[in-house]
Protein backbone atom coordinates (compact mmCIF):
# COMPACT_ATOMS: atom_id res chain seq x y z
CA UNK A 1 23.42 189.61 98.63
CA UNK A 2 20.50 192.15 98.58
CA UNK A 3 21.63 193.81 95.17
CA UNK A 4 20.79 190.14 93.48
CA UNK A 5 18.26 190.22 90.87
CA UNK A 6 15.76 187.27 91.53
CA UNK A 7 13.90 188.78 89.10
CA UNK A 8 16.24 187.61 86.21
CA UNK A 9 14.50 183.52 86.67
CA UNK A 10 11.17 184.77 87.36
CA UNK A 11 11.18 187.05 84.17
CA UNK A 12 12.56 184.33 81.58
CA UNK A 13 9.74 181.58 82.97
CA UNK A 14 7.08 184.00 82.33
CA UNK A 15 7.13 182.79 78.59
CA UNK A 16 7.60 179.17 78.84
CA UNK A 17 4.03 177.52 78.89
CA UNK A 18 3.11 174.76 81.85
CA UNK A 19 2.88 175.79 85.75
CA UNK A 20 5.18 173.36 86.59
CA UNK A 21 7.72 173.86 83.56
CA UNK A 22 7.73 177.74 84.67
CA UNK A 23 8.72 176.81 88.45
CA UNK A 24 11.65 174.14 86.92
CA UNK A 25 12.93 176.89 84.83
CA UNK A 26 13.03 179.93 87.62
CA UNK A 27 14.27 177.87 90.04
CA UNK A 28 17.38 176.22 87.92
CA UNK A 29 18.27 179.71 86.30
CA UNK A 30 18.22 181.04 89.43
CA UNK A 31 20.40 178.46 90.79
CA UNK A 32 22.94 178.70 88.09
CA UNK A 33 23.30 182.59 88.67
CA UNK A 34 22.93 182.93 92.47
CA UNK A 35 23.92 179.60 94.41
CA UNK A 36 27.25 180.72 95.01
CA UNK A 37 26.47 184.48 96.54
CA UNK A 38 23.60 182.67 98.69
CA UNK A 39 25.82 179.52 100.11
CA UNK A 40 28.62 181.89 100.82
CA UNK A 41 25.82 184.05 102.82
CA UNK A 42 24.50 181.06 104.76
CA UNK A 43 28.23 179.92 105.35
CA UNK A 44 28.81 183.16 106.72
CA UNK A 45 25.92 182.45 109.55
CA UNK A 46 26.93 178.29 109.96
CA UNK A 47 31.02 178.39 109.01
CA UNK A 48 32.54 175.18 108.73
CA UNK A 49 29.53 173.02 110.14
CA UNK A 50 28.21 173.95 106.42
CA UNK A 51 28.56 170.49 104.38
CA UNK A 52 25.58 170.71 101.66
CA UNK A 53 23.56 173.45 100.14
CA UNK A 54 20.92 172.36 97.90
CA UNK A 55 17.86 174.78 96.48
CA UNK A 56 14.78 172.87 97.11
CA UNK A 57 11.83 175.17 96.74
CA UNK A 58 10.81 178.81 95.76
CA UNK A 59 13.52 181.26 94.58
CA UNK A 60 11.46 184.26 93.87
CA UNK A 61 11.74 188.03 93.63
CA UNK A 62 11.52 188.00 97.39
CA UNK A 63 12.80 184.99 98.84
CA UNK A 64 14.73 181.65 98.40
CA UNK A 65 14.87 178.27 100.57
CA UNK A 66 17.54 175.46 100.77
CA UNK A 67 18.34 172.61 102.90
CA UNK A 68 21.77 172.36 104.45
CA UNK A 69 23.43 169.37 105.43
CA UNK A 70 20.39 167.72 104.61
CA UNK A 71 18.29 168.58 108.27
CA UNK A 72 17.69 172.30 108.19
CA UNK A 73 15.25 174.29 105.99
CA UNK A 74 17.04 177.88 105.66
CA UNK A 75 14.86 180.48 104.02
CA UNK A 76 16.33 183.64 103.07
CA UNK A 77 14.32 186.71 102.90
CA UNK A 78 14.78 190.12 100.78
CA UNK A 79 13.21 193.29 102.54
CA UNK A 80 12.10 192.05 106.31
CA UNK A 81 13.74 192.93 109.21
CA UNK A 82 14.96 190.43 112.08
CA UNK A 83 12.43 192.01 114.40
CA UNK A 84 9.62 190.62 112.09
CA UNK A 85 11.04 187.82 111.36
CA UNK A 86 10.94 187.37 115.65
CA UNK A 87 7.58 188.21 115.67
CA UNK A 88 7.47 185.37 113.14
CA UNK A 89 8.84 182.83 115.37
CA UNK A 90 6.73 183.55 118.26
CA UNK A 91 3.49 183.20 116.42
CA UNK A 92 4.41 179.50 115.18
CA UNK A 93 5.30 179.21 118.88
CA UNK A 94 2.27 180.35 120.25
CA UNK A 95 -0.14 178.15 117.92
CA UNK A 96 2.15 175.27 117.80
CA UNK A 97 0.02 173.33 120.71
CA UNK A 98 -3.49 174.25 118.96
CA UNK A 99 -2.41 172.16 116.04
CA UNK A 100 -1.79 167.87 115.53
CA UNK A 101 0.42 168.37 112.53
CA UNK A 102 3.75 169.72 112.86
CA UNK A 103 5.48 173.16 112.33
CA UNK A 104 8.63 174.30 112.51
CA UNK A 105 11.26 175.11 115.48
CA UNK A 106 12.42 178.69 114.11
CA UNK A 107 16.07 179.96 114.61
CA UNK A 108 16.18 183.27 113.83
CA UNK A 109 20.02 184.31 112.95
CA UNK A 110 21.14 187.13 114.65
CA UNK A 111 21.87 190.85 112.37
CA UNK A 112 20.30 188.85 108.96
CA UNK A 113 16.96 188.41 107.53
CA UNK A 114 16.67 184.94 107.20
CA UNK A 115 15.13 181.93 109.54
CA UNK A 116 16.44 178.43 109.93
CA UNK A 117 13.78 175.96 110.33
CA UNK A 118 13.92 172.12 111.18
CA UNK A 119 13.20 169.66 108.30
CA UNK A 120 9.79 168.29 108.63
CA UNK A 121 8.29 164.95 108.23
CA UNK A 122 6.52 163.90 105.16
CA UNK A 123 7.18 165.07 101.28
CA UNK A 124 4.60 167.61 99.84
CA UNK A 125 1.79 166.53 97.27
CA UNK A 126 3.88 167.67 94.20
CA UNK A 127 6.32 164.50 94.86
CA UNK A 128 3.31 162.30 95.02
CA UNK A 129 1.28 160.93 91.74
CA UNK A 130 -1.28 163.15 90.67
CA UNK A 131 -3.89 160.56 90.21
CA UNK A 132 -3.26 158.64 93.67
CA UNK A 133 -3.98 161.94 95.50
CA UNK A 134 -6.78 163.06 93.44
CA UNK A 135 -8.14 159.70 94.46
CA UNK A 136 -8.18 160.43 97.36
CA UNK A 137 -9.36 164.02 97.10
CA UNK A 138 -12.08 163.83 100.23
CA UNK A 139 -9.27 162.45 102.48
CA UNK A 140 -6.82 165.07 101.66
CA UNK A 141 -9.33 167.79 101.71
CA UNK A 142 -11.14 166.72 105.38
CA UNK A 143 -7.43 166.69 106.81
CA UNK A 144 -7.10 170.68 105.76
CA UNK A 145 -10.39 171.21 107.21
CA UNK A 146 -9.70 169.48 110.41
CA UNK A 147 -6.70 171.52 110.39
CA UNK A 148 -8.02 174.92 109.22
CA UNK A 149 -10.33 174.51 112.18
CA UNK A 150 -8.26 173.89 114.39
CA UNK A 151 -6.04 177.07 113.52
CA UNK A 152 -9.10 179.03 113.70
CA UNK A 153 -9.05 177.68 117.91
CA UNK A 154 -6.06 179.97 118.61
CA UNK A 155 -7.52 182.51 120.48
CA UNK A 156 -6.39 185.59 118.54
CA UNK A 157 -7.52 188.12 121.34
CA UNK A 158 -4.16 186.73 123.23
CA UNK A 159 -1.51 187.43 120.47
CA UNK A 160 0.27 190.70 121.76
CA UNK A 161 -0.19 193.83 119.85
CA UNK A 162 3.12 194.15 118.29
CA UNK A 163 2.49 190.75 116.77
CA UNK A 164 -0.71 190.62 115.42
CA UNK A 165 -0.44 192.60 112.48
CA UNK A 166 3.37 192.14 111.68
CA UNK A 167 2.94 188.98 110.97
CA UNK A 168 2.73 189.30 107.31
CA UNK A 169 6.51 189.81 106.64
CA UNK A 170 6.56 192.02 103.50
CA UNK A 171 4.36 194.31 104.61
CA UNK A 172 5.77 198.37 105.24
CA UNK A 173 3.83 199.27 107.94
CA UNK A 174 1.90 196.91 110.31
CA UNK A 175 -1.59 197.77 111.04
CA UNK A 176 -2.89 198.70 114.86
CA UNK A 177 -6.77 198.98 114.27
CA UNK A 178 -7.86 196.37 117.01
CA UNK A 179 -9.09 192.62 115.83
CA UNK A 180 -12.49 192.89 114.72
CA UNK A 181 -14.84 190.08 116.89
CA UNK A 182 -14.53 187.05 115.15
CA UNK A 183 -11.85 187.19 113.58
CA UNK A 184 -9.45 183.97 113.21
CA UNK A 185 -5.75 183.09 112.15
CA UNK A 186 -5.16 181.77 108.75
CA UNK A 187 -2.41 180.23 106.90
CA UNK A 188 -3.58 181.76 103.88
CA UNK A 189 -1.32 179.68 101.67
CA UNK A 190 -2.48 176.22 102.00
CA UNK A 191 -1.13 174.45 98.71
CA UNK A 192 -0.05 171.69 97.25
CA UNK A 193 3.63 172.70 98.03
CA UNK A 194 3.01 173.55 101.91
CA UNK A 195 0.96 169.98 102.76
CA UNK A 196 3.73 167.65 103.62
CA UNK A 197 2.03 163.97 103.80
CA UNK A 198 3.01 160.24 104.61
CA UNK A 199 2.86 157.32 102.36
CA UNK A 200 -0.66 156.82 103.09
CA UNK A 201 -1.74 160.51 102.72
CA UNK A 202 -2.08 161.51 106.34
CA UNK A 203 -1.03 164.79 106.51
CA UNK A 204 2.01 165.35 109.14
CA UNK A 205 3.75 168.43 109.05
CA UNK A 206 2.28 172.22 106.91
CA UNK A 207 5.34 174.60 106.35
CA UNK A 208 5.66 178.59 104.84
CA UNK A 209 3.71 180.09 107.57
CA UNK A 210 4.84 183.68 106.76
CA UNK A 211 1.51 184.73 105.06
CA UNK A 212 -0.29 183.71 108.17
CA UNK A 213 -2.59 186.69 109.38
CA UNK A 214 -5.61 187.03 111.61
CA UNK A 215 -8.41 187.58 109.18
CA UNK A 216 -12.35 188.49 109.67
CA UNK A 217 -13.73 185.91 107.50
CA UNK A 218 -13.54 182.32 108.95
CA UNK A 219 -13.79 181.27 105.63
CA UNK A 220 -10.48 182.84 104.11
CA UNK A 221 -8.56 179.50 104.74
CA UNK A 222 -11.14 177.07 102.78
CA UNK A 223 -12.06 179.61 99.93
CA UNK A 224 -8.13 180.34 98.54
CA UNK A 225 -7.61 176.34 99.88
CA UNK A 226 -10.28 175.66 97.19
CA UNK A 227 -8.51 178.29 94.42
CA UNK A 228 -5.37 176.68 95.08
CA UNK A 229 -6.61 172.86 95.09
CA UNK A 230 -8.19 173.75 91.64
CA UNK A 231 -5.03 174.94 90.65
CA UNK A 232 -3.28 171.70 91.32
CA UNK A 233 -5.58 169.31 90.18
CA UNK A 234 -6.26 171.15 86.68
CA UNK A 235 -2.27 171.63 86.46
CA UNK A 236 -2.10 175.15 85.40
């Protein structure tokens, strides 16, 4: 499983032209060399309650996510240990009550380096028309806010030690200077892909939290927010 080249998709979509085209042609490539190495892995961890596997987002150098049997988001991760990815699980569980969208319930499987996460309500902004959320830009946009200040609420000072700075999974070594005063969480990967909204745009449910840090600058969330909106609605 680990010896897999994710590379290969990732390598070939670096010269065909488009954002979007590139993540279609990683992702199927991808799937055509690895999907039966990876289901056999996850069957491994659910055995026979394993009905579907279908590839739904990233498959990258590092990491790739399904859904099985249609309910559970499974991400599978290359290079982090289960210890981080339980440090993982009790940071969403410690700044799940700060926040009014949802995140998810984390199962970490025992011995592997993967988490199993409850679908979520809501589809993400890619599935929606461009022009129906860009027209309704200020909506969207005052929803992240609302939410980016709300993540900046968790009082940082209380995460234990061991789980500040671990947090970011593909880091080596973990730093252990103390947190600078303040300092706030942030998602740090607020895109189009991670916003999952209802019909009417409200904004119910914000996955991928494993880039989450505690950061010094308050406005970390709403500047690469910004970057990555611009990336969406320009389409590159």
């Amino acid at each position: 499983m680990y010896k897999i080249p994710f590379f290969i998709g990732t390598f070939i979509s670096y010269f065909v032209p488009g954002r979007e085209n590139r993540r279609r042609v990683r992702g199927h490539i991808n799937k055509f060399f690895f999907y039966i190495p990876i289901a056999l892995f996850i069957k491994r961890v659910y055995g026979e309650k394993t009905k579907t596997i279908r590839f739904i987002r990233q498959i990258s150098m590092k990491r790739v996510t399904c859904v099985v049997n249609d309910k559970y988001y499974v991400k599978v991760f290359r290079f982090v240990s289960v210890k981080r990815l339980n440090e993982y699980k009790f940071l969403l569980d410690f700044i799940r009550p700060y926040l009014n969208v949802k995140i998810p319930d984390v199962y970490v499987a025992k011995h592997i380096p993967m988490y199993v996460a409850e679908r979520l309500p809501g589809r993400d902004m890619c599935d929606f028309d461009k022009e129906l959320i860009l027209k309704n830009e200020k909506k969207v946009k005052k929803q992240v806010f609302d939410i980016i200040a709300q993540l900046q609420s968790v009082p940082v000072d209380e995460i234990p030690d061991n789980i500040r700075f671990a947090v970011k999974l593909q880091a080596k070594k973990p730093a252990t200077k103390p947190v600078a005063v303040g300092s706030v969480l942030a998602h740090c990967d607020l895109n189009a892909g991670n916003l999952l909204l209802d019909e009417k745009l409200n904004i119910l449910s914000i996955i991928d939290w494993d880039s989450t840090l505690i950061v010094p600058n308050p406005d970390t969330d709403k500047e690469m927010f910004e970057k990555l909106w611009s990336v969406y609605k320009n389409g590159k």
